[in-house]
C-alpha atoms as a PDB file:
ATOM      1  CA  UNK A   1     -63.077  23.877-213.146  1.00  0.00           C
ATOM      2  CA  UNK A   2     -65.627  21.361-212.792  1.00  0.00           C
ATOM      3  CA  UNK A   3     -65.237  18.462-215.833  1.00  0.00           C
ATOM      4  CA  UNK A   4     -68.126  16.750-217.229  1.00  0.00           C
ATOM      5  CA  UNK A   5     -67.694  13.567-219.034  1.00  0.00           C
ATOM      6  CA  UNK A   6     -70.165  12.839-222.105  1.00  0.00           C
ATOM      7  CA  UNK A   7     -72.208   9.937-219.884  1.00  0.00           C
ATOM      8  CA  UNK A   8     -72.357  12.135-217.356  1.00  0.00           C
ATOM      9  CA  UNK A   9     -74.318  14.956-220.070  1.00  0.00           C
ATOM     10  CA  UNK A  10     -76.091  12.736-222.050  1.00  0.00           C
ATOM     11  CA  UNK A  11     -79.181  12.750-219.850  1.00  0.00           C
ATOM     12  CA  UNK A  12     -79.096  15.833-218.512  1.00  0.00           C
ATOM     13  CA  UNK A  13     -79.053  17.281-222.517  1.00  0.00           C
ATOM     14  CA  UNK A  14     -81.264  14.873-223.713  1.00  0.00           C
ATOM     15  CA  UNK A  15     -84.186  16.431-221.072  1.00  0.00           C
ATOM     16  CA  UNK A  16     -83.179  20.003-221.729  1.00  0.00           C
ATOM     17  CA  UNK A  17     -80.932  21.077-218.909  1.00  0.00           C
ATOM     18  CA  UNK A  18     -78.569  23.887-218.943  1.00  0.00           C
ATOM     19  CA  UNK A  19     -74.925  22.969-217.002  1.00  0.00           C
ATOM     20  CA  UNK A  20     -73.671  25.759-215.474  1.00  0.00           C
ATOM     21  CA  UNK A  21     -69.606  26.713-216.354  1.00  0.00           C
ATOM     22  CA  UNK A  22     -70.603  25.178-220.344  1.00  0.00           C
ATOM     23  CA  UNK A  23     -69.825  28.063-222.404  1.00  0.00           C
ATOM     24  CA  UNK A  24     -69.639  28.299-226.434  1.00  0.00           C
ATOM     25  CA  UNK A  25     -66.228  29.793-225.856  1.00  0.00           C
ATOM     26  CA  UNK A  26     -65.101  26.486-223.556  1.00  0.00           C
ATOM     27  CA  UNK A  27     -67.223  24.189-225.939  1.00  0.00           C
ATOM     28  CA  UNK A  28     -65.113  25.818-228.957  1.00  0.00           C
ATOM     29  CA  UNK A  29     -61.844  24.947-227.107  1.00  0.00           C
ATOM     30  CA  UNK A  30     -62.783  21.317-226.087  1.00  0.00           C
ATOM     31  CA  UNK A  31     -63.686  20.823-229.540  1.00  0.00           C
ATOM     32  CA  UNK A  32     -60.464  22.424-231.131  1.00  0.00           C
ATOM     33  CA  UNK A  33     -58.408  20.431-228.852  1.00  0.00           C
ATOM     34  CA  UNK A  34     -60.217  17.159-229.643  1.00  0.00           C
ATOM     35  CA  UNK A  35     -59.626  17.414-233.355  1.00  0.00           C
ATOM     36  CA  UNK A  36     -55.708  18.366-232.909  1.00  0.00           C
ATOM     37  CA  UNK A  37     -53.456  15.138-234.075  1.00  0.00           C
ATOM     38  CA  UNK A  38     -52.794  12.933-231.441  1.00  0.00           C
ATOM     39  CA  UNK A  39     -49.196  11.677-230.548  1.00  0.00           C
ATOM     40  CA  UNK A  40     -48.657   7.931-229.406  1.00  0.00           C
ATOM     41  CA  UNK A  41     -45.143   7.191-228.057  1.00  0.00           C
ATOM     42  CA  UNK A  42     -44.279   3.586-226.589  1.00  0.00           C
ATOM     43  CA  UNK A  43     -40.342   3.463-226.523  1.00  0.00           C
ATOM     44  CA  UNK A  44     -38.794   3.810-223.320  1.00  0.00           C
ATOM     45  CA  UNK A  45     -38.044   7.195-222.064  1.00  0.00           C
ATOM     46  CA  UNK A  46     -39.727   8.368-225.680  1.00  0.00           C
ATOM     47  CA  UNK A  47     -41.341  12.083-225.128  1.00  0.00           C
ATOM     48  CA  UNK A  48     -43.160  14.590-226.919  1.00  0.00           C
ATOM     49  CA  UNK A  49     -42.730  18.297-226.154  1.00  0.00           C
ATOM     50  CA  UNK A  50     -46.141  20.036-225.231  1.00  0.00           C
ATOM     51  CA  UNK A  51     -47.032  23.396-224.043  1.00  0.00           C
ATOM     52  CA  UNK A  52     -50.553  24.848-222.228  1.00  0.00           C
ATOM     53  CA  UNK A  53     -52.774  26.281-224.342  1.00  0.00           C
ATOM     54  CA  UNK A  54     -52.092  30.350-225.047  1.00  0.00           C
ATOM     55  CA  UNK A  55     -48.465  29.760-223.448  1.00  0.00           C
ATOM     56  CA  UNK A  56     -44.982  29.306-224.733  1.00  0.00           C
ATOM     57  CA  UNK A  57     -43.653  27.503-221.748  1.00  0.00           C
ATOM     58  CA  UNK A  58     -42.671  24.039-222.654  1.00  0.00           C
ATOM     59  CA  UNK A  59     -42.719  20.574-221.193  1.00  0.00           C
ATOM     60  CA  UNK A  60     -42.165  17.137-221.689  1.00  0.00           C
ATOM     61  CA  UNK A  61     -44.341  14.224-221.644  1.00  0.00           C
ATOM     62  CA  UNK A  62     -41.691  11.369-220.697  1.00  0.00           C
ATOM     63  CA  UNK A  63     -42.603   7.400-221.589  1.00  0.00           C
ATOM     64  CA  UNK A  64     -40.721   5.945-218.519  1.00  0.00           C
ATOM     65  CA  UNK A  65     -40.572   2.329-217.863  1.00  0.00           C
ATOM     66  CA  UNK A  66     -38.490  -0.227-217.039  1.00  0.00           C
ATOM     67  CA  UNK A  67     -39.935  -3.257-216.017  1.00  0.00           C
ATOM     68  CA  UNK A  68     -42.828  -5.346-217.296  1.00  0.00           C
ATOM     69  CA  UNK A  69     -44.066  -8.042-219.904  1.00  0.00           C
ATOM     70  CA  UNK A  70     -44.814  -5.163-222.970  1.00  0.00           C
ATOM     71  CA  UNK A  71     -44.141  -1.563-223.876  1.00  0.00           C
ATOM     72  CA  UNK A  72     -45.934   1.222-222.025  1.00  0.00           C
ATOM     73  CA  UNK A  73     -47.623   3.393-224.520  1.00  0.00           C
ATOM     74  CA  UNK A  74     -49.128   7.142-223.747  1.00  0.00           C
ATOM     75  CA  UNK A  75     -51.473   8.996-225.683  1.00  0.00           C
ATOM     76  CA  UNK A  76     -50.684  12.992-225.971  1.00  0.00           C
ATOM     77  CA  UNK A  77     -53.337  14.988-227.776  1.00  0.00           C
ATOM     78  CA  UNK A  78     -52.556  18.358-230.017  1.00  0.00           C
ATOM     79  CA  UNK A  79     -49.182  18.678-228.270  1.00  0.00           C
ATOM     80  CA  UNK A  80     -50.985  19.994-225.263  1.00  0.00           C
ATOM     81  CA  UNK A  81     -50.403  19.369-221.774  1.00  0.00           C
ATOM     82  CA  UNK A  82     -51.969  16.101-221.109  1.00  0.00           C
ATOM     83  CA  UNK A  83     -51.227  11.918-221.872  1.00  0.00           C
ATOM     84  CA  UNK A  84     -53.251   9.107-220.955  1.00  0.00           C
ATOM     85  CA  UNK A  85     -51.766   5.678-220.270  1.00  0.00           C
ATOM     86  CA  UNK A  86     -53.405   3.589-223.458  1.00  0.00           C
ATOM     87  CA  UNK A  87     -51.156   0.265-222.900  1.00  0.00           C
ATOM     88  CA  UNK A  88     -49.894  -0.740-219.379  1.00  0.00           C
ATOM     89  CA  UNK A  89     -46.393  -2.588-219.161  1.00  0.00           C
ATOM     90  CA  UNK A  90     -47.697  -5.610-216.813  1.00  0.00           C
ATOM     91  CA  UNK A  91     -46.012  -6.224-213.675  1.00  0.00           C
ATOM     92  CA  UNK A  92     -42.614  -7.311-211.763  1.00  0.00           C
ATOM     93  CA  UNK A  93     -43.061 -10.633-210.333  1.00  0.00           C
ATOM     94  CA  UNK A  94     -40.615  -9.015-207.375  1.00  0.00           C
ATOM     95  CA  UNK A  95     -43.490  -6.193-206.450  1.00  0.00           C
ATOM     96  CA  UNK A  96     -41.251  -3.586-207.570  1.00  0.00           C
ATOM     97  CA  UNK A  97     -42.489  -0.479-209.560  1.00  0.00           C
ATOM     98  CA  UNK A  98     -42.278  -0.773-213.265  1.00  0.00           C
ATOM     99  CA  UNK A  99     -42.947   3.120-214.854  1.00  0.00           C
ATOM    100  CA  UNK A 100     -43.439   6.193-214.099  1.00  0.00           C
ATOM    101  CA  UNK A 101     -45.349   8.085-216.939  1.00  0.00           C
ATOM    102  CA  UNK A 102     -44.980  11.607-216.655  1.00  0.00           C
ATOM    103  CA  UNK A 103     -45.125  15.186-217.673  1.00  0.00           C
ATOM    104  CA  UNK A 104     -41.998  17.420-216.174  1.00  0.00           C
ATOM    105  CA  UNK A 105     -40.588  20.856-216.388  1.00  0.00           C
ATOM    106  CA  UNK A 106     -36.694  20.594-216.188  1.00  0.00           C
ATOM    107  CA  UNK A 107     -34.063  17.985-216.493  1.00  0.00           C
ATOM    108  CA  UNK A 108     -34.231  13.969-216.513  1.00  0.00           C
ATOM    109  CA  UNK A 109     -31.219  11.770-217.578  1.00  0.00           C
ATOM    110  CA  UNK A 110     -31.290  13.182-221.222  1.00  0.00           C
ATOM    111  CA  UNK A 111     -34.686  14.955-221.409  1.00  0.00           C
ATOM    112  CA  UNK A 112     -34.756  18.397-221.201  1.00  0.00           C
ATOM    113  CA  UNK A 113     -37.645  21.194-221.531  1.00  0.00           C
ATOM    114  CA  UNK A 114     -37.118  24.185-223.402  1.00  0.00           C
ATOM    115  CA  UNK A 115     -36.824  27.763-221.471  1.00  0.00           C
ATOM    116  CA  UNK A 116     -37.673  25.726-218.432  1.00  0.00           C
ATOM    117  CA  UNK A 117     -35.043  27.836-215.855  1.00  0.00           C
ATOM    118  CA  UNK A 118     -34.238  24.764-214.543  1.00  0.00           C
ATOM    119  CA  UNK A 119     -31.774  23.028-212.828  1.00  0.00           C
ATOM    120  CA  UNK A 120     -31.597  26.049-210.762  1.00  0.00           C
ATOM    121  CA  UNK A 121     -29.737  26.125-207.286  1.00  0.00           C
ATOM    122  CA  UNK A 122     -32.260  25.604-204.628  1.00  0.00           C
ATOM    123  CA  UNK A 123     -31.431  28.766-203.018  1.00  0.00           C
ATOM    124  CA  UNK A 124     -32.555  30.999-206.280  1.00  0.00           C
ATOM    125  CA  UNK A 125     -35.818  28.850-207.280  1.00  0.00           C
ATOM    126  CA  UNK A 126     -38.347  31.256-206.031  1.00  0.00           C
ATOM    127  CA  UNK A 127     -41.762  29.971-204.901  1.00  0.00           C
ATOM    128  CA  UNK A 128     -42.446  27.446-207.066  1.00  0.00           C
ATOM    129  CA  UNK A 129     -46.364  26.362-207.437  1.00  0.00           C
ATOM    130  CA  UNK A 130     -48.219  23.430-209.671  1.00  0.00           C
ATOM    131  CA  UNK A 131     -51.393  22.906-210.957  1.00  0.00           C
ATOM    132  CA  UNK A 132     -52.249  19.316-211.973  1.00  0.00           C
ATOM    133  CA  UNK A 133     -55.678  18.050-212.807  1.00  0.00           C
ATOM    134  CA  UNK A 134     -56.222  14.163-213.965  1.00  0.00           C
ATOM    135  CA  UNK A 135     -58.789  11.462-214.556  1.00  0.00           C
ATOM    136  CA  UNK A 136     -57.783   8.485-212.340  1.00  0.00           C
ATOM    137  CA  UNK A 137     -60.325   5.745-213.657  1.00  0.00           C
ATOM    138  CA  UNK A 138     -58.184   2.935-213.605  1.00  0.00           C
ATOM    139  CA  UNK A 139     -57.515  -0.474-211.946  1.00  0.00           C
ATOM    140  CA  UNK A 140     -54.158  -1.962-210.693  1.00  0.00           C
ATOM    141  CA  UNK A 141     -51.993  -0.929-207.708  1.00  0.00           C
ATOM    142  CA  UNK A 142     -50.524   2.587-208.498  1.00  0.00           C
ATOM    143  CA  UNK A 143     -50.145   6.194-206.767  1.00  0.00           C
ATOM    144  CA  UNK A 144     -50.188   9.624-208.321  1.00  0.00           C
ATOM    145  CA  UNK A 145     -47.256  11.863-206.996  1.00  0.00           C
ATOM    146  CA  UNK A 146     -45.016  14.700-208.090  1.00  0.00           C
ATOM    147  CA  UNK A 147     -41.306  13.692-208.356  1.00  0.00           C
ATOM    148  CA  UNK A 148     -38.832  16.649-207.369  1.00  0.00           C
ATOM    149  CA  UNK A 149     -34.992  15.773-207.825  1.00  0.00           C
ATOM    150  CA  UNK A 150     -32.229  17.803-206.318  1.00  0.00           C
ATOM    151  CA  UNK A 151     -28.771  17.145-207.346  1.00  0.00           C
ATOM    152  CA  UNK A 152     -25.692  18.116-205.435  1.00  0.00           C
ATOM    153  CA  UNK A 153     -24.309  19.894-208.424  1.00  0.00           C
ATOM    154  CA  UNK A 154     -26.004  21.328-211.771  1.00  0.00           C
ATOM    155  CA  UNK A 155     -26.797  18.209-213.758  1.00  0.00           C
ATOM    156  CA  UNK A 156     -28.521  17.460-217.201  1.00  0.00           C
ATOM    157  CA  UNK A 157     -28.115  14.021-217.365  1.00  0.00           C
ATOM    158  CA  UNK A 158     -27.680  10.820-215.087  1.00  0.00           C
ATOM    159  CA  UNK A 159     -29.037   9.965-211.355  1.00  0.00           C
ATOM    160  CA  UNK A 160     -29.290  12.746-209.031  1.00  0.00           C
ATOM    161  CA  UNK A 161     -27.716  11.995-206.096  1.00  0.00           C
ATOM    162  CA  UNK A 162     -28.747  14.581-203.720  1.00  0.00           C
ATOM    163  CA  UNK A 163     -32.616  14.098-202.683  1.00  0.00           C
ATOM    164  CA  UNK A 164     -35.869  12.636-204.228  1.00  0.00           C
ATOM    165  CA  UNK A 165     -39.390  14.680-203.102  1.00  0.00           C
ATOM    166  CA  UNK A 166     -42.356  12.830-203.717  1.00  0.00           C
ATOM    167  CA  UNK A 167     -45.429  14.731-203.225  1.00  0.00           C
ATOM    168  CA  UNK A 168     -48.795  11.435-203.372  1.00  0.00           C
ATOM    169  CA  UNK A 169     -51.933  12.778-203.630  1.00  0.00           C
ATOM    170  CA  UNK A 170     -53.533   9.550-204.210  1.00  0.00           C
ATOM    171  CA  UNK A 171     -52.886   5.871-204.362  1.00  0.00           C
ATOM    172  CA  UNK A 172     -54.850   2.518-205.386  1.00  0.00           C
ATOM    173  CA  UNK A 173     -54.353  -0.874-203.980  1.00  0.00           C
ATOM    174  CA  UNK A 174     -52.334  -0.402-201.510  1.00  0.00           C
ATOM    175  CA  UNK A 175     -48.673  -0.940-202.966  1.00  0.00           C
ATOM    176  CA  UNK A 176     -47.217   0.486-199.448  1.00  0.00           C
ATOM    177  CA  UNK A 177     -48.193   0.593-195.699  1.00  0.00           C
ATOM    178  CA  UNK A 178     -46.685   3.920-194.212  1.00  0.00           C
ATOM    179  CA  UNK A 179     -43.750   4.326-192.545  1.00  0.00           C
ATOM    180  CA  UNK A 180     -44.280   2.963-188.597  1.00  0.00           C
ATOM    181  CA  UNK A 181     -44.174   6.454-186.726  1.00  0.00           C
ATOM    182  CA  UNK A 182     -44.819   9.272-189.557  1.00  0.00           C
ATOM    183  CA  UNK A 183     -45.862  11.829-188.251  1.00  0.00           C
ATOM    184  CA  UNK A 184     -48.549  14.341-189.778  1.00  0.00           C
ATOM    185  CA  UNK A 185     -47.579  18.184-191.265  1.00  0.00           C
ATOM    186  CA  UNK A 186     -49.600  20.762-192.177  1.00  0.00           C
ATOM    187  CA  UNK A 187     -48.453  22.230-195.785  1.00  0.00           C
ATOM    188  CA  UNK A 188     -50.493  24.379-197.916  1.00  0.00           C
ATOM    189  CA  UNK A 189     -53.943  23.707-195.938  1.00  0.00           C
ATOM    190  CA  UNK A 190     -53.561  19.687-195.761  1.00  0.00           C
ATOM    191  CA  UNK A 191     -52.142  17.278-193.637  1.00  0.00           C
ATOM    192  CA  UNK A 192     -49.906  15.098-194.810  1.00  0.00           C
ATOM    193  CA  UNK A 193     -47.546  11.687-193.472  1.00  0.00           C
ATOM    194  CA  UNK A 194     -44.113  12.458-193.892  1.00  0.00           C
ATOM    195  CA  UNK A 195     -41.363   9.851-194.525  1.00  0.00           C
ATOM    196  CA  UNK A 196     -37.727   9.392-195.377  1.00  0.00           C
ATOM    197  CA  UNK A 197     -35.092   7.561-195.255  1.00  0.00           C
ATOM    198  CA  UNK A 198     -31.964   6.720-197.780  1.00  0.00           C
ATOM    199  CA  UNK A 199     -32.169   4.892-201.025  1.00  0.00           C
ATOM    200  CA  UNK A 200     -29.618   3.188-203.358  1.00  0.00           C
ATOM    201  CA  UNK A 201     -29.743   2.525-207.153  1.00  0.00           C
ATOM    202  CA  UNK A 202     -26.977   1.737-209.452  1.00  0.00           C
ATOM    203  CA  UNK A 203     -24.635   2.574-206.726  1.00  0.00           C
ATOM    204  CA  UNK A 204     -25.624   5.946-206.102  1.00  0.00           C
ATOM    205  CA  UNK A 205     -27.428   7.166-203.189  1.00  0.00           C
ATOM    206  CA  UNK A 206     -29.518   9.667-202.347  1.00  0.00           C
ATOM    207  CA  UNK A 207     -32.253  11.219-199.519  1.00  0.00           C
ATOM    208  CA  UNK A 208     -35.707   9.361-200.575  1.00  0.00           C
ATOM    209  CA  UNK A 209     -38.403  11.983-198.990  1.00  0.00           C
ATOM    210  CA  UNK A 210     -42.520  11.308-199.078  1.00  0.00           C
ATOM    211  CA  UNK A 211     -45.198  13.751-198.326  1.00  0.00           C
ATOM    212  CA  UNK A 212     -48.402  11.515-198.565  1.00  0.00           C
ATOM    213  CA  UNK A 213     -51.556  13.233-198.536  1.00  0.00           C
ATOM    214  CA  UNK A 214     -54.134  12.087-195.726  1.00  0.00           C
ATOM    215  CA  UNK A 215     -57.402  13.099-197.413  1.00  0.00           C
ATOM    216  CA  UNK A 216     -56.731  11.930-200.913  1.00  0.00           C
ATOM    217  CA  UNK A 217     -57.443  14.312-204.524  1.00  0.00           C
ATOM    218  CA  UNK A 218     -57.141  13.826-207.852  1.00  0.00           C
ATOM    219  CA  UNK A 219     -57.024  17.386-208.834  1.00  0.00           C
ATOM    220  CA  UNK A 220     -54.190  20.275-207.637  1.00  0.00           C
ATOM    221  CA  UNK A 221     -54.118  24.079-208.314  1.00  0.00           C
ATOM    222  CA  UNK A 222     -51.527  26.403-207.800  1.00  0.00           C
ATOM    223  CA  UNK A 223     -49.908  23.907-204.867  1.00  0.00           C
ATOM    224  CA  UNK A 224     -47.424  25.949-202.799  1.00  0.00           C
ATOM    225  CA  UNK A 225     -44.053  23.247-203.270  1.00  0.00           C
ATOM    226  CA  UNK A 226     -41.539  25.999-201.970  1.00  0.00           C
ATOM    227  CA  UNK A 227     -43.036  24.883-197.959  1.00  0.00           C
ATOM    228  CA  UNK A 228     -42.197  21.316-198.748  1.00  0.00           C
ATOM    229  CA  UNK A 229     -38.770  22.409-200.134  1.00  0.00           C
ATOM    230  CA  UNK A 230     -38.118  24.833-196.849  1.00  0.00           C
ATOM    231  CA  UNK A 231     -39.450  22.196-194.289  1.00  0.00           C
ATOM    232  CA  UNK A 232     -36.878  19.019-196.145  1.00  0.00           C
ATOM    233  CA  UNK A 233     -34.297  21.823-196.106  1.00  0.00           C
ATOM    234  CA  UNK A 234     -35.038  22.639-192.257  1.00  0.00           C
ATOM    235  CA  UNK A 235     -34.634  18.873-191.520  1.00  0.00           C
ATOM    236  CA  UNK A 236     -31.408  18.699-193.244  1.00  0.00           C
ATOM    237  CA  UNK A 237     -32.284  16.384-196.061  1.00  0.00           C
ATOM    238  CA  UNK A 238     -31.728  19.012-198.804  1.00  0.00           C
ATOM    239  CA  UNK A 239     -29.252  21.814-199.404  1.00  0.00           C
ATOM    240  CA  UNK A 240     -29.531  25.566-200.349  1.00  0.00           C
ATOM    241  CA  UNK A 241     -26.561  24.879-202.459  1.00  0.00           C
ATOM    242  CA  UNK A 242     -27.914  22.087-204.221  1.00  0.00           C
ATOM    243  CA  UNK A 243     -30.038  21.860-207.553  1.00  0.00           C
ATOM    244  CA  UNK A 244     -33.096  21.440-208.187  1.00  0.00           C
ATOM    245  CA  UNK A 245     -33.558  19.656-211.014  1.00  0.00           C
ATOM    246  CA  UNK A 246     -36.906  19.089-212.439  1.00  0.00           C
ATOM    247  CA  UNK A 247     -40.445  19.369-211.010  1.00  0.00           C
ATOM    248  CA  UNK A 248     -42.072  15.776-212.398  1.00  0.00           C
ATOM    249  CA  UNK A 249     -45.878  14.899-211.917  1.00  0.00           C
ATOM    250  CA  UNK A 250     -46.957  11.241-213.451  1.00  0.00           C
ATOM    251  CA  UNK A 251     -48.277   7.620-211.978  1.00  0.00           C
ATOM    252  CA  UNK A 252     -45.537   5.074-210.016  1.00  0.00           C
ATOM    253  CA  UNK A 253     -47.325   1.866-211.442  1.00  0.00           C
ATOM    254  CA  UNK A 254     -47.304  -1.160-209.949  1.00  0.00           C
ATOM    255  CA  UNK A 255     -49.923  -3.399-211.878  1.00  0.00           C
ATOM    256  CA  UNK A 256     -52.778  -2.026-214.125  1.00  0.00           C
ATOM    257  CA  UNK A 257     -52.811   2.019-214.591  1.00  0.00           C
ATOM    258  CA  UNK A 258     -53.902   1.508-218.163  1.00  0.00           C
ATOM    259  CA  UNK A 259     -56.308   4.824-218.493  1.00  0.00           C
ATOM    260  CA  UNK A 260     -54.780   6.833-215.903  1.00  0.00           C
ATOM    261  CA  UNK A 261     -54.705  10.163-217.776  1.00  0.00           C
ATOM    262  CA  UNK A 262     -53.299  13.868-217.130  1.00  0.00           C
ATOM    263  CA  UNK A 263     -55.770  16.609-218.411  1.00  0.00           C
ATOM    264  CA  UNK A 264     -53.588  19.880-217.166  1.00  0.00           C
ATOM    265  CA  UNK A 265     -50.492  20.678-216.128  1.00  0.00           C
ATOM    266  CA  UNK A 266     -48.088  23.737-215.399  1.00  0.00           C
ATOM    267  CA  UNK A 267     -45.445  24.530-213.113  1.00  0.00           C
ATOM    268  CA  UNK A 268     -44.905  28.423-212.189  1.00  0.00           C
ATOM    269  CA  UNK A 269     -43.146  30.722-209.766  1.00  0.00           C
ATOM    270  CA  UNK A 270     -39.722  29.548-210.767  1.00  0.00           C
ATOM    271  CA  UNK A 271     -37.151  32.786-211.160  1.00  0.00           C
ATOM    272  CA  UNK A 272     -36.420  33.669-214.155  1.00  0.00           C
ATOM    273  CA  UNK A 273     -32.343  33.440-214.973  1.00  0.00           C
ATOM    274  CA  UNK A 274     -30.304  36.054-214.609  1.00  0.00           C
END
């Protein structure tokens, strides 16, 4: 779906154009969701539950930071599937990352979504597939990437410590050269670089893999993931018998990111439990 911003209509209304894909039934919705309360949450790992419009699947929209000069605050409208980053935490003067804002279906340390099927061993997922559209107006040095944990047993809270998927499909400023030597797959149409190696935190381990896309977007819909789940499971780096624990989509910040914003979201194809 094509989005048009009100700059961008302003002229073209004020001269008497008609945009196609403008409908009185999509002008009705944009409205009703523009007048639903808005939710601001700035503590760390604070969420809101939210849902797609006309759908009783539930996610969560997850406030995660950790490093910085201030609080991170996000911006959800009518409980809805979307947040906006409205106050950026600063920076590390190390160059590490300092948040993650994010909207997930599953399990995260001690945020969980409701009738979400997940954790679910890898082996009985199904074919998961994600849609994700943002608005990525926004200085700094950040990337936009889903964030797929496996854990090597059911889990509901804590650090996975099986494997990490990150899926970029677009970056600013350059936080991180590519890994000397990755080589390029072919997944659902696109090329990609693909990386990994193992990571440590806390004193757990765990198989950091990274598909980065090669021709950049800021928009995804109906993304095949179960190809990047068989390929990392045909190179050994995940297990049948492990867990998949929640399929994550938000901003690894950097600097800046203030304005970054998700306008849809929704994970499908996940089986059902028995």
């Amino acid at each position: 779906m094509t989005r048009w911003s009100a700059r961008t209509l302003a002229p073209l209304l004020a001269v008497g154009m008609v945009v196609a894909g403008l409908t009185p039934a999509a002008d009705a919705a944009d409205a009703a969701d523009a007048a639903q309360p808005s939710s601001r949450v700035c503590t760390s790992n604070g969420y809101v539950l939210v849902h797609p419009r006309n759908q009783q699947t539930e996610y969560a929209v997850r406030n995660a930071f950790w490093l910085g000069q201030r609080p991170q605050c996000l911006v959800n409208r009518g409980k809805l599937t979307n947040f906006a980053v409205a106050q950026r935490p600063g920076f590390d003067p190390a160059g590490h990352v300092v948040a993650y804002p994010d909207i997930l279906r599953g399990c995260i340390w001690t945020i969980c979504s409701p009738r979400a099927y997940l954790p679910r061993q890898v082996s009985a997922t199904g074919r998961p597939i994600a849609t994700w559209h943002t608005s990525e107006h926004a200085p700094g040095t950040w990337n936009a990437a889903f964030d797929i944990w496996f854990g090597k047993k059911r889990m509901t809270t804590g650090q996975a410590n099986g494997a990490e998927l990150m899926i970029w499909l677009n970056e600013h400023g350059g936080c991180c050269a590519l890994q000397r030597g990755a080589p390029k797959v072919w997944i659902d149409g696109q090329q990609w670089w693909l990386s990994h190696w193992r990571t440590r935190h806390n004193g757990v381990s765990w198989n950091y893999i990274q598909f980065r896309r090669v021709h950049r977007t800021s928009n995804v819909t109906r993304l095949k993931l179960s190809p990047f789940m068989k390929l990392v499971r045909h190179l050994g780096l995940v297990q049948s018998s492990w867990w998949l624990e929640n399929i994550e989509a938000g901003f690894e910040l950097w600097t800046g990111g203030q304005g970054l914003t998700t306008t849809q979201y929704a994970v499908g194809g996940i089986r059902p439990a028995p």
